[in-house]
Structures are given as structure tokens and as C-alpha cells.
N, C-alpha and C. Protein backbone atom coordinates (compact mmCIF):
# COMPACT_ATOMS: atom_id res chain seq x y z
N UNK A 1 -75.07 -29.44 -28.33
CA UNK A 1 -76.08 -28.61 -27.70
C UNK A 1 -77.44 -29.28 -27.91
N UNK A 2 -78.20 -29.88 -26.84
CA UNK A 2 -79.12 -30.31 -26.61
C UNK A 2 -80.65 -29.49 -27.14
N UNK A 3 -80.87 -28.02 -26.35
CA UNK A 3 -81.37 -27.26 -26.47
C UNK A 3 -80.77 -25.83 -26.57
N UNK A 4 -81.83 -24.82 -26.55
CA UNK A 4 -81.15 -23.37 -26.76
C UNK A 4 -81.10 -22.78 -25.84
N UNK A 5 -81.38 -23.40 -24.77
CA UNK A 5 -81.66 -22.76 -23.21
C UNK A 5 -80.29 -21.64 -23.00
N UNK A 6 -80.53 -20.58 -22.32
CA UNK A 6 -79.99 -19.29 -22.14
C UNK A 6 -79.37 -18.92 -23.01
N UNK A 7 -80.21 -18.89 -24.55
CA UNK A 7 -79.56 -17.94 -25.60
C UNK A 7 -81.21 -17.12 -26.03
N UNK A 8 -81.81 -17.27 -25.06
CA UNK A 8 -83.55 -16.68 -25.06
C UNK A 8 -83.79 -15.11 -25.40
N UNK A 9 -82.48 -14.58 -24.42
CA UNK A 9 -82.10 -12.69 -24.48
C UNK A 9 -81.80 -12.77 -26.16
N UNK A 10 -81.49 -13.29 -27.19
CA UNK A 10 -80.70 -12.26 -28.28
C UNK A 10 -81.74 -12.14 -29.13
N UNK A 11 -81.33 -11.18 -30.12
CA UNK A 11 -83.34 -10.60 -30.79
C UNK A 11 -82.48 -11.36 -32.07
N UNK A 12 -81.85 -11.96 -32.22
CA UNK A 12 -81.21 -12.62 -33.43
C UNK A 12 -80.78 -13.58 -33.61
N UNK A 13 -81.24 -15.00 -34.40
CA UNK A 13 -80.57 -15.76 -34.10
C UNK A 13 -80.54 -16.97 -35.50
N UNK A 14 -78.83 -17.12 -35.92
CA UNK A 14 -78.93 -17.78 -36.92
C UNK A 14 -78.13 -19.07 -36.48
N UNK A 15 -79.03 -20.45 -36.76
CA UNK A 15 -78.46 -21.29 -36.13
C UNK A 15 -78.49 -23.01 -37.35
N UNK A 16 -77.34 -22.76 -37.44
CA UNK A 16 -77.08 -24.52 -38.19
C UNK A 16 -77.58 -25.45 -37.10
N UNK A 17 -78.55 -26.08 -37.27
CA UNK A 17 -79.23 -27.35 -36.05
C UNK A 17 -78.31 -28.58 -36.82
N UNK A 18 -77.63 -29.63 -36.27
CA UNK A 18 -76.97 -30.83 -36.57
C UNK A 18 -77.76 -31.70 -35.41
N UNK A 19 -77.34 -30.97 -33.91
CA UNK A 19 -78.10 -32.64 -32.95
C UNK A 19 -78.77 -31.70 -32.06
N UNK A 20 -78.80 -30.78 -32.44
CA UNK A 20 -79.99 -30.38 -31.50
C UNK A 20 -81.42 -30.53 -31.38
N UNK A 21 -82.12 -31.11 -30.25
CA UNK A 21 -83.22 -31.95 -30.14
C UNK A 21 -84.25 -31.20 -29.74
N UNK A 22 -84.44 -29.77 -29.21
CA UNK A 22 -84.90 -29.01 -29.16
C UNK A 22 -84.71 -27.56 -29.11
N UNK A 23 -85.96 -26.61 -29.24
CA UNK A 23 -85.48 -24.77 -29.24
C UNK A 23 -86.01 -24.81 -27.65
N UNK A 24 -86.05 -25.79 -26.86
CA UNK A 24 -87.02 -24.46 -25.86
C UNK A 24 -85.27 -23.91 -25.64
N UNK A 25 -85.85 -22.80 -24.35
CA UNK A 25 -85.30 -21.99 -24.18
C UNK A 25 -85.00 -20.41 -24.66
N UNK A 26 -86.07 -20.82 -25.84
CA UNK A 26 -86.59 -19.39 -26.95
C UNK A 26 -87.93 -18.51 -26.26
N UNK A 27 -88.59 -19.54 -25.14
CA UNK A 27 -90.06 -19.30 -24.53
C UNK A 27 -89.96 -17.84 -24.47
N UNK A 28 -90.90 -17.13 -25.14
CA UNK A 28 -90.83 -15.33 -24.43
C UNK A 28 -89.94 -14.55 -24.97
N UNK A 29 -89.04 -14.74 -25.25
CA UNK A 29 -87.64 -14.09 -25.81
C UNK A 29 -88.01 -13.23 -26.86
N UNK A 30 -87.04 -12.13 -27.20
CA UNK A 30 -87.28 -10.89 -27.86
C UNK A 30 -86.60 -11.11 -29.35
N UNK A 31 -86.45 -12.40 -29.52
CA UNK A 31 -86.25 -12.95 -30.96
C UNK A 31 -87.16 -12.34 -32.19
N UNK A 32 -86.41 -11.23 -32.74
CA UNK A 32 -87.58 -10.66 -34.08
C UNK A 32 -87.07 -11.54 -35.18
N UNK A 33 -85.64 -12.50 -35.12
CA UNK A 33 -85.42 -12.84 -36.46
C UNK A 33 -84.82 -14.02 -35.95
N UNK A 34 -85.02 -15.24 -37.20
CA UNK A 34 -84.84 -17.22 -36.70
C UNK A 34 -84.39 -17.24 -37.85
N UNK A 35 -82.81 -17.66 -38.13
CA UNK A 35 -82.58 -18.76 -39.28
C UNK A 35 -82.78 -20.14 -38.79
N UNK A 36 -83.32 -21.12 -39.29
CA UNK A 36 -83.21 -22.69 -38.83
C UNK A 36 -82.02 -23.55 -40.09
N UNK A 37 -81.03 -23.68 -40.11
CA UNK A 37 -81.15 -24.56 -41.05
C UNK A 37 -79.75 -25.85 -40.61
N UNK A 38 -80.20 -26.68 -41.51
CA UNK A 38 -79.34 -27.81 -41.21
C UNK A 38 -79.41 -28.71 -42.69
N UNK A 39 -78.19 -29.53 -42.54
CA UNK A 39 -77.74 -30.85 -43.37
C UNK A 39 -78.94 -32.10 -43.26
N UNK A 40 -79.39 -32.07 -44.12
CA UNK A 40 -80.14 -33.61 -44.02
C UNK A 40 -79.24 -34.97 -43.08
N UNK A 41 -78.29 -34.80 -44.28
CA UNK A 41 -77.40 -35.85 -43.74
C UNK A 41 -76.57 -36.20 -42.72
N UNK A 42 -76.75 -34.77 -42.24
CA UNK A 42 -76.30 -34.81 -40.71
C UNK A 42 -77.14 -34.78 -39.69
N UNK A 43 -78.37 -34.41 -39.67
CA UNK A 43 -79.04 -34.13 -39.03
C UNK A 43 -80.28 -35.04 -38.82
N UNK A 44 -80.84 -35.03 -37.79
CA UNK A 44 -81.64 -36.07 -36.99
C UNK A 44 -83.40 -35.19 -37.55
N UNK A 45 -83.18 -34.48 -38.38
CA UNK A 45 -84.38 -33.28 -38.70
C UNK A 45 -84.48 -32.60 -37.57
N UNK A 46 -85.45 -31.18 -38.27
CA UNK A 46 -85.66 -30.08 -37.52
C UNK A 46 -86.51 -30.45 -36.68
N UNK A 47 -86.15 -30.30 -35.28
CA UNK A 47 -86.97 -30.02 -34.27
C UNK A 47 -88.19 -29.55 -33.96
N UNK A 48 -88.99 -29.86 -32.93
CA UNK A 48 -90.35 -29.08 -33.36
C UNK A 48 -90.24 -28.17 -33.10
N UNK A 49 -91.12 -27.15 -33.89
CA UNK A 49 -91.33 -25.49 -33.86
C UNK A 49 -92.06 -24.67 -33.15
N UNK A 50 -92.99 -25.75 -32.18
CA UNK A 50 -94.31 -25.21 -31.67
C UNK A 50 -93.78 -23.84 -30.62
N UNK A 51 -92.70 -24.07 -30.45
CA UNK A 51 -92.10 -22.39 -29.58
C UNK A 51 -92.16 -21.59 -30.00
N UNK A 52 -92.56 -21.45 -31.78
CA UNK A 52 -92.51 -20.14 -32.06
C UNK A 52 -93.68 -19.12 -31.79
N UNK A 53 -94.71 -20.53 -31.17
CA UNK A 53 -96.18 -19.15 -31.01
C UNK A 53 -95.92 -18.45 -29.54
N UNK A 54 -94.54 -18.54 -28.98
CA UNK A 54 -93.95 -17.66 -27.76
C UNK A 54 -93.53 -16.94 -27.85
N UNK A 55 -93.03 -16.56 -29.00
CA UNK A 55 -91.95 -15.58 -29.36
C UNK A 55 -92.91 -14.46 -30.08
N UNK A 56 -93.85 -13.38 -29.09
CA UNK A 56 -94.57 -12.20 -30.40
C UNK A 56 -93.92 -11.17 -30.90
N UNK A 57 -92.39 -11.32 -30.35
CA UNK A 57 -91.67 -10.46 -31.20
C UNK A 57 -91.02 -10.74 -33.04
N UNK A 58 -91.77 -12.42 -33.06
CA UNK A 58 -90.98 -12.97 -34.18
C UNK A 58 -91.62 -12.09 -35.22
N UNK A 59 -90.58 -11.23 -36.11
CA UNK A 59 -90.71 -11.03 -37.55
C UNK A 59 -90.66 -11.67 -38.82
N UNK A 60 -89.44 -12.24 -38.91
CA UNK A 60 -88.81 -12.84 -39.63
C UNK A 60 -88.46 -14.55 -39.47
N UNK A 61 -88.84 -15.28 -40.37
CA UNK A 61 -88.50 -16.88 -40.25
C UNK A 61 -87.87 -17.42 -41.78
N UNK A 62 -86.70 -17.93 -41.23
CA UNK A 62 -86.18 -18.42 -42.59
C UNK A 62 -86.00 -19.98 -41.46
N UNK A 63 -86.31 -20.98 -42.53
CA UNK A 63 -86.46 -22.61 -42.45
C UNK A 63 -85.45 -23.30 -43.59
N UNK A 64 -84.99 -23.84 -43.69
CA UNK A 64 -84.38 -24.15 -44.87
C UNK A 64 -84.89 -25.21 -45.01
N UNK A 65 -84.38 -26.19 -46.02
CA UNK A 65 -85.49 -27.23 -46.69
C UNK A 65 -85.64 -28.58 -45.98
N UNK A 66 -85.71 -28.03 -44.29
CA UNK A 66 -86.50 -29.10 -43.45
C UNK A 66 -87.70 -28.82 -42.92
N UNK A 67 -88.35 -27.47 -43.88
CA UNK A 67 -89.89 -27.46 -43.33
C UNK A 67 -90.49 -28.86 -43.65
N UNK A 68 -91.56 -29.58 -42.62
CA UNK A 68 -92.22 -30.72 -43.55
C UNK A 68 -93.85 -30.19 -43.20
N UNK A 69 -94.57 -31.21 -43.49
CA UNK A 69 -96.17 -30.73 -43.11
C UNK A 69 -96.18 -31.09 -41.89
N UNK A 70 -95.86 -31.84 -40.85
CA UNK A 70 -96.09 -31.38 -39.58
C UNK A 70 -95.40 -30.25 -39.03
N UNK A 71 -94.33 -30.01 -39.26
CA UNK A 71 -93.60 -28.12 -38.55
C UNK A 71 -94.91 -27.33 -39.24
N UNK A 72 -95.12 -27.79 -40.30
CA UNK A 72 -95.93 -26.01 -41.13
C UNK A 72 -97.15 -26.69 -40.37
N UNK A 73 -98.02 -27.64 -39.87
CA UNK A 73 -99.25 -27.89 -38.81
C UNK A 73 -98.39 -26.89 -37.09
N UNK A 74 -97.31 -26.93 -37.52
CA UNK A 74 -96.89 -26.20 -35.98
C UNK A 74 -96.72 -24.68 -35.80
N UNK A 75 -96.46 -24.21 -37.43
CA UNK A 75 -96.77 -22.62 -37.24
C UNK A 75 -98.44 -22.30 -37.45
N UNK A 76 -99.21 -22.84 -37.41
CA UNK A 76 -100.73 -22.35 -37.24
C UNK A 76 -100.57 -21.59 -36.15
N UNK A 77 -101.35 -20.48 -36.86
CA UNK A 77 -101.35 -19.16 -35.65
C UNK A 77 -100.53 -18.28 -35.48
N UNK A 78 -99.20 -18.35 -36.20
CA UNK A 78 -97.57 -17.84 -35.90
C UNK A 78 -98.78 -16.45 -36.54
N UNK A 79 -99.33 -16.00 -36.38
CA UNK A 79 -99.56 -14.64 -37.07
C UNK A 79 -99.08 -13.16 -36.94
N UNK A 80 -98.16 -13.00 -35.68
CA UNK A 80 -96.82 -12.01 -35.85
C UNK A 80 -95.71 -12.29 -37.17
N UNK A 81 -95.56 -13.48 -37.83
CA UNK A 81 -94.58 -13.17 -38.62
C UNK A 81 -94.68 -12.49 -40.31
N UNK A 82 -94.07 -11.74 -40.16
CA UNK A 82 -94.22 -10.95 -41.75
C UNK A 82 -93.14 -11.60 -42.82
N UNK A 83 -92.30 -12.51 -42.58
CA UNK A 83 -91.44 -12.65 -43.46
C UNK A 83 -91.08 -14.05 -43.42
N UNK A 84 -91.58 -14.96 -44.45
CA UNK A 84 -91.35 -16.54 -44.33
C UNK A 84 -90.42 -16.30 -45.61
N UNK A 85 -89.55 -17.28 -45.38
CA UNK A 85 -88.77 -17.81 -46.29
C UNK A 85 -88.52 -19.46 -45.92
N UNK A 86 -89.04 -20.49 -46.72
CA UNK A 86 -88.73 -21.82 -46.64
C UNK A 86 -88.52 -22.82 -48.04
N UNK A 87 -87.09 -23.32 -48.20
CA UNK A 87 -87.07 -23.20 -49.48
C UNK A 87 -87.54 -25.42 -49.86
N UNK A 88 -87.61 -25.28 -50.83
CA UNK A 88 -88.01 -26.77 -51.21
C UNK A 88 -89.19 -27.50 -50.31
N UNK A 89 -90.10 -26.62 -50.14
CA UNK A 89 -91.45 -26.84 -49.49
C UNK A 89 -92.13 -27.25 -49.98
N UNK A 90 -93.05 -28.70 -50.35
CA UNK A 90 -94.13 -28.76 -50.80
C UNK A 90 -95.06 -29.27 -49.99
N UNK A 91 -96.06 -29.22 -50.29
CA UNK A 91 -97.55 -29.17 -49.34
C UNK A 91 -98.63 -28.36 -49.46
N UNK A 92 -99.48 -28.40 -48.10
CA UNK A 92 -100.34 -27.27 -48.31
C UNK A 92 -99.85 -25.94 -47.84
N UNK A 93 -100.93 -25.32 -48.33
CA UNK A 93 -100.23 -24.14 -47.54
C UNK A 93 -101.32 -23.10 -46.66
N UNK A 94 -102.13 -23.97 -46.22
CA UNK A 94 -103.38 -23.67 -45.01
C UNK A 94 -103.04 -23.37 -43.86
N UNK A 95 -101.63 -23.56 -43.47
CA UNK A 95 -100.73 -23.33 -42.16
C UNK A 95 -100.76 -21.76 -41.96
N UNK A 96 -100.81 -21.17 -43.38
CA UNK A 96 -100.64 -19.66 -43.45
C UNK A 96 -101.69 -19.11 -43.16
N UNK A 97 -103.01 -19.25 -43.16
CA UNK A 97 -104.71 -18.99 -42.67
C UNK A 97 -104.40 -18.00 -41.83
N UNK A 98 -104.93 -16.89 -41.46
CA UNK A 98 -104.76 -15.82 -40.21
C UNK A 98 -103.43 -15.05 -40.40
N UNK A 99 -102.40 -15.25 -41.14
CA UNK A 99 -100.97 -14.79 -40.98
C UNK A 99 -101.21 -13.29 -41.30
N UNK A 100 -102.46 -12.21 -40.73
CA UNK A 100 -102.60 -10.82 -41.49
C UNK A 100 -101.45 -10.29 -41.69
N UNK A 101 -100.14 -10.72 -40.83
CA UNK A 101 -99.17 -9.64 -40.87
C UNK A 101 -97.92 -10.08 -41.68
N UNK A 102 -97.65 -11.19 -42.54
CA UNK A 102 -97.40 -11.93 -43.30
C UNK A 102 -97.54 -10.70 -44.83
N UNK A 103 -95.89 -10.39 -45.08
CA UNK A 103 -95.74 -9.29 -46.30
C UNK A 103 -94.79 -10.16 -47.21
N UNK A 104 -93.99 -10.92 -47.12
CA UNK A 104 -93.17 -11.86 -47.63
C UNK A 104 -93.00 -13.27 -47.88
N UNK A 105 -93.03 -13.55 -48.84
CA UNK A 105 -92.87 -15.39 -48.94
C UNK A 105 -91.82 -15.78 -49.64
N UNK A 106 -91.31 -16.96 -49.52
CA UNK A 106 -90.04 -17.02 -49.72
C UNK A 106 -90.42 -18.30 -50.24
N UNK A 107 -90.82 -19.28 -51.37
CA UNK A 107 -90.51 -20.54 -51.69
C UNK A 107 -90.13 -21.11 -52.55
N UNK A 108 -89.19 -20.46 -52.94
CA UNK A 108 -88.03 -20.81 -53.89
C UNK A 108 -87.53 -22.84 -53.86
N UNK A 109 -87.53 -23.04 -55.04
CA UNK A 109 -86.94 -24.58 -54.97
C UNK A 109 -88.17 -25.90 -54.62
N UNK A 110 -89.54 -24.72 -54.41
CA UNK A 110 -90.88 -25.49 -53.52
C UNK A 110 -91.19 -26.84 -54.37
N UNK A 111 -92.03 -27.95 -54.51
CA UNK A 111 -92.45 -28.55 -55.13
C UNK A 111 -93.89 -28.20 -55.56
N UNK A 112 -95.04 -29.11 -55.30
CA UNK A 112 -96.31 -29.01 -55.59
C UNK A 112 -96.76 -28.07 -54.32
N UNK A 113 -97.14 -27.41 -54.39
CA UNK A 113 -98.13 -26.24 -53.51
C UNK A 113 -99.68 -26.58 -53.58
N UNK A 114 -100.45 -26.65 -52.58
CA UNK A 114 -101.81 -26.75 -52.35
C UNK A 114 -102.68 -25.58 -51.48
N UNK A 115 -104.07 -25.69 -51.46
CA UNK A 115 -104.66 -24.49 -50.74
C UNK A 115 -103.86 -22.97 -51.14
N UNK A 116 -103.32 -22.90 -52.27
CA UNK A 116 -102.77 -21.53 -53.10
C UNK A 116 -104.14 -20.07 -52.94
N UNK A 117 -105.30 -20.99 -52.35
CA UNK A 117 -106.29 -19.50 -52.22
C UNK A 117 -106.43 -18.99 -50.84
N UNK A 118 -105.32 -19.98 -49.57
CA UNK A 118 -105.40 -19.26 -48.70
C UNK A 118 -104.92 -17.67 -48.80
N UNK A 119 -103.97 -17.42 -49.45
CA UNK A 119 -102.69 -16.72 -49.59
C UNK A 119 -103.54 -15.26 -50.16
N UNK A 120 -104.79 -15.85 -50.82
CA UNK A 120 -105.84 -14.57 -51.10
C UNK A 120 -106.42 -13.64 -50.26
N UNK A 121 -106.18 -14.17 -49.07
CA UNK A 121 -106.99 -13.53 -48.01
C UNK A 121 -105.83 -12.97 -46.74
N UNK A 122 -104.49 -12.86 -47.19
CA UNK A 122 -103.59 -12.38 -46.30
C UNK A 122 -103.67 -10.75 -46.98
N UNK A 123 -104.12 -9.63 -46.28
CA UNK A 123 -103.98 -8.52 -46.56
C UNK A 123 -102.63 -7.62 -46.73
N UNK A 124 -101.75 -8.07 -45.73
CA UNK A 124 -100.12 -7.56 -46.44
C UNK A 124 -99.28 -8.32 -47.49
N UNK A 125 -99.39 -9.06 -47.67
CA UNK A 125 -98.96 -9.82 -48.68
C UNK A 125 -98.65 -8.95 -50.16
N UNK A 126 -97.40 -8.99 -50.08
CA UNK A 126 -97.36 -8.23 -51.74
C UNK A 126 -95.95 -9.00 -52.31
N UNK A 127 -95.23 -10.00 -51.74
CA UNK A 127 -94.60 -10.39 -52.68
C UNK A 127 -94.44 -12.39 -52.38
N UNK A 128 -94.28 -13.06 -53.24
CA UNK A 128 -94.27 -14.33 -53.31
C UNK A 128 -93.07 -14.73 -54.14
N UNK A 129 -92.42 -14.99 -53.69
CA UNK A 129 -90.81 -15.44 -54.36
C UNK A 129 -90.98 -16.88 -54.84
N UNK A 130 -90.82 -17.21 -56.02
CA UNK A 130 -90.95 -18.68 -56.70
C UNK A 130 -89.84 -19.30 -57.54
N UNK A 131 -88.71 -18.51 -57.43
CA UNK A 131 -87.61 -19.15 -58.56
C UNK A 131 -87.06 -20.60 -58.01
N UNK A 132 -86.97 -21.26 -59.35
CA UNK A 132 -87.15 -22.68 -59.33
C UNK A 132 -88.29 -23.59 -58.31
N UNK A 133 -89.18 -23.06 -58.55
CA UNK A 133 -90.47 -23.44 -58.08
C UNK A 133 -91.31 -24.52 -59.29
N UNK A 134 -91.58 -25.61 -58.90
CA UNK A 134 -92.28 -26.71 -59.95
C UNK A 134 -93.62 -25.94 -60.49
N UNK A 135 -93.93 -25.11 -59.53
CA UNK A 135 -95.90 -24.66 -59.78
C UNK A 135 -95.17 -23.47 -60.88
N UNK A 136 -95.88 -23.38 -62.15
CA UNK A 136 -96.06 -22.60 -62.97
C UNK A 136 -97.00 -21.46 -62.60
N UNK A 137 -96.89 -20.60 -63.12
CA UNK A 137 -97.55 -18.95 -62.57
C UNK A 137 -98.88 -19.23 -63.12
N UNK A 138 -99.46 -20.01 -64.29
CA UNK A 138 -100.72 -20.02 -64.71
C UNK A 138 -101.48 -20.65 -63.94
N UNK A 139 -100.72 -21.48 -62.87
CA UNK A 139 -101.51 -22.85 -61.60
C UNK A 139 -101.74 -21.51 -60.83
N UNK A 140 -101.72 -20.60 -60.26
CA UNK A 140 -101.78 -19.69 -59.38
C UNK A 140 -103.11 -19.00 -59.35
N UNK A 141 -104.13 -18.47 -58.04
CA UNK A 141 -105.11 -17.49 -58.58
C UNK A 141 -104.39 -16.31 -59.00
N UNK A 142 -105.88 -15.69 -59.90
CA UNK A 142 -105.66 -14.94 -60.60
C UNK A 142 -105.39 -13.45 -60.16
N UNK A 143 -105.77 -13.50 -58.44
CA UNK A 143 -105.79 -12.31 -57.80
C UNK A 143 -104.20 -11.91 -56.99
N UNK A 144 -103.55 -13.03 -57.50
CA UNK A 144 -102.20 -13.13 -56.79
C UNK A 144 -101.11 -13.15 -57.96
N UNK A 145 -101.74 -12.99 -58.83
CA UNK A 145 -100.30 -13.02 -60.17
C UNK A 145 -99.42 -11.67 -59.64
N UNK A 146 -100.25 -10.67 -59.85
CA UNK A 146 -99.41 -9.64 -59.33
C UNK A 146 -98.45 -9.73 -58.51
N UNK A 147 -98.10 -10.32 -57.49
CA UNK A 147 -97.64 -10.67 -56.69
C UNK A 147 -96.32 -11.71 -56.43
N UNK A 148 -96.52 -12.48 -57.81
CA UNK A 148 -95.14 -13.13 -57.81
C UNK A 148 -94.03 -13.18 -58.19
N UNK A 149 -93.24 -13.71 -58.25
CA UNK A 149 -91.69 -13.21 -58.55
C UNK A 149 -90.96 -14.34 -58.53
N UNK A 150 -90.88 -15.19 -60.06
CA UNK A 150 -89.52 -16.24 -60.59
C UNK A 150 -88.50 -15.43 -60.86
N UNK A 151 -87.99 -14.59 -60.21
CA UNK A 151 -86.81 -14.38 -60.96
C UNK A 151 -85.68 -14.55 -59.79
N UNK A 152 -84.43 -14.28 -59.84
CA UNK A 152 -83.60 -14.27 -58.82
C UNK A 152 -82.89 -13.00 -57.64
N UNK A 153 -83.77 -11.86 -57.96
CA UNK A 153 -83.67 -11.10 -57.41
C UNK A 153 -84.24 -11.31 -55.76
């Protein structure tokens, strides 16, 4: 499968990518929820993401550990989504800027994290998931401790 073309209708969609070279076919679609994930070693990497600023029904985004810093330069703006989960992420994290509706983070397994004071200025934001995360809770602002969660729940 080349692309995702006429699977645009389902509000759900969990998809192992191996050779698929692109999502269009997502343009507009009533997609509230995206798994992305794939094999390194099988896979040619994740595709670009820039379709997701089509989708304003997206809620939910789980990435698995082929986010890199150009996909997270491609969700700038995604600010419908409330629920990121991307695991073994490191970078900045300025991609998130504007995300008001952004209640969940998911970066479990992350490496080094940067721009950690965007994340101050997301108003729903109440939980930050970090188990096996390299950044220690004391690297974190101080207005966001509340907020995080190493454990495995």
C-alpha cells in the first residue's frame, strides 16, 4: 500500500506503516484517533505528517519511536489534538507552542528534551507521562512538576 487513499471515511485508524510512502488520502476525514507505528528495520521511516493539519477532527495521536525533528516541525499548529503519545523522542519540544487543547503527553523511553517551558503555557495540560525517560524530574520547570508521571501506570 502506497498511500491511504479511500480509507479517509473511518474516525479510527491503527496502522503498522512498513512501505507505505504516504497518508494522503486522510485530507478532511473524520479521523479523531491515528496510531502510526512501524519497524525501523523494516521500514523506509515514517512518512510525512503534514496531513494531519486536515484532519480537525484529530484527538488523539500516538507515533511510535519514528517521531524525528522534522515530523514534530510538521505538527506545528496540529492544535486540535489533546492526546500525544510518542515514545523515544528526543528534541525540542517547541512543535507543541499553541497546542491549547493538548491534555496528555505521552514520552515515555524520550531522550534529552528541550524548550521544556513551552509546555508552561498549554492551559489543558495536566498530565506528562515520563517512565524511562533520560530527563530527571529536577531538569523540569517548577510549574509543571505537578504534572508528571514516571511511573507505569
Amino acid at each position: 500500500m502506497k498511500t491511504l487513499r479511500g480509507v479517509g471515511h473511518a474516525s479510527e485508524i491503527k496502522f503498522q506503516i512498513t512501505d507505505c510512502e504516504s497518508l494522503d488520502g486522510l485530507e478532511g476525514s473524520p479521523i479523531e484517533s491515528l496510531d502510526l507505528y512501524y519497524n525501523e528495520r523494516d521500514a523506509k521511516g515514517l512518512p510525512s505528517i503534514q496531513v494531519l493539519h486536515q484532519l480537525p477532527q484529530l484527538k488523539t495521536l500516538r507515533i511510535g519511536s519514528g517521531l524525528t525533528a522534522q515530523h514534530a516541525k510538521d505538527l506545528v499548529g496540529c492544535a486540535q489534538i489533546q492526546d500525544l503519545q510518542t515514545n523515544s523522542y528526543s528534541g525540542s519540544l517547541a512543535f507543541l507552542a499553541g497546542w491549547e487543547s493538548l491534555a496528555r503527553l505521552d514520552l515515555r523511553n524520550s531522550g534529552e528534551l528541550t524548550e521544556l517551558d513551552i509546555l508552561c503555557s498549554l492551559p489543558s495540560l495536566v498530565k506528562i507521562r515520563l517512565r524511562g525517560s533520560a530527563m530527571k524530574r529536577e531538569t523540569w520547570p517548577k510549574a509543571l512538576q505537578d504534572r508528571l508521571d514516571f511511573m507505569s501506570s
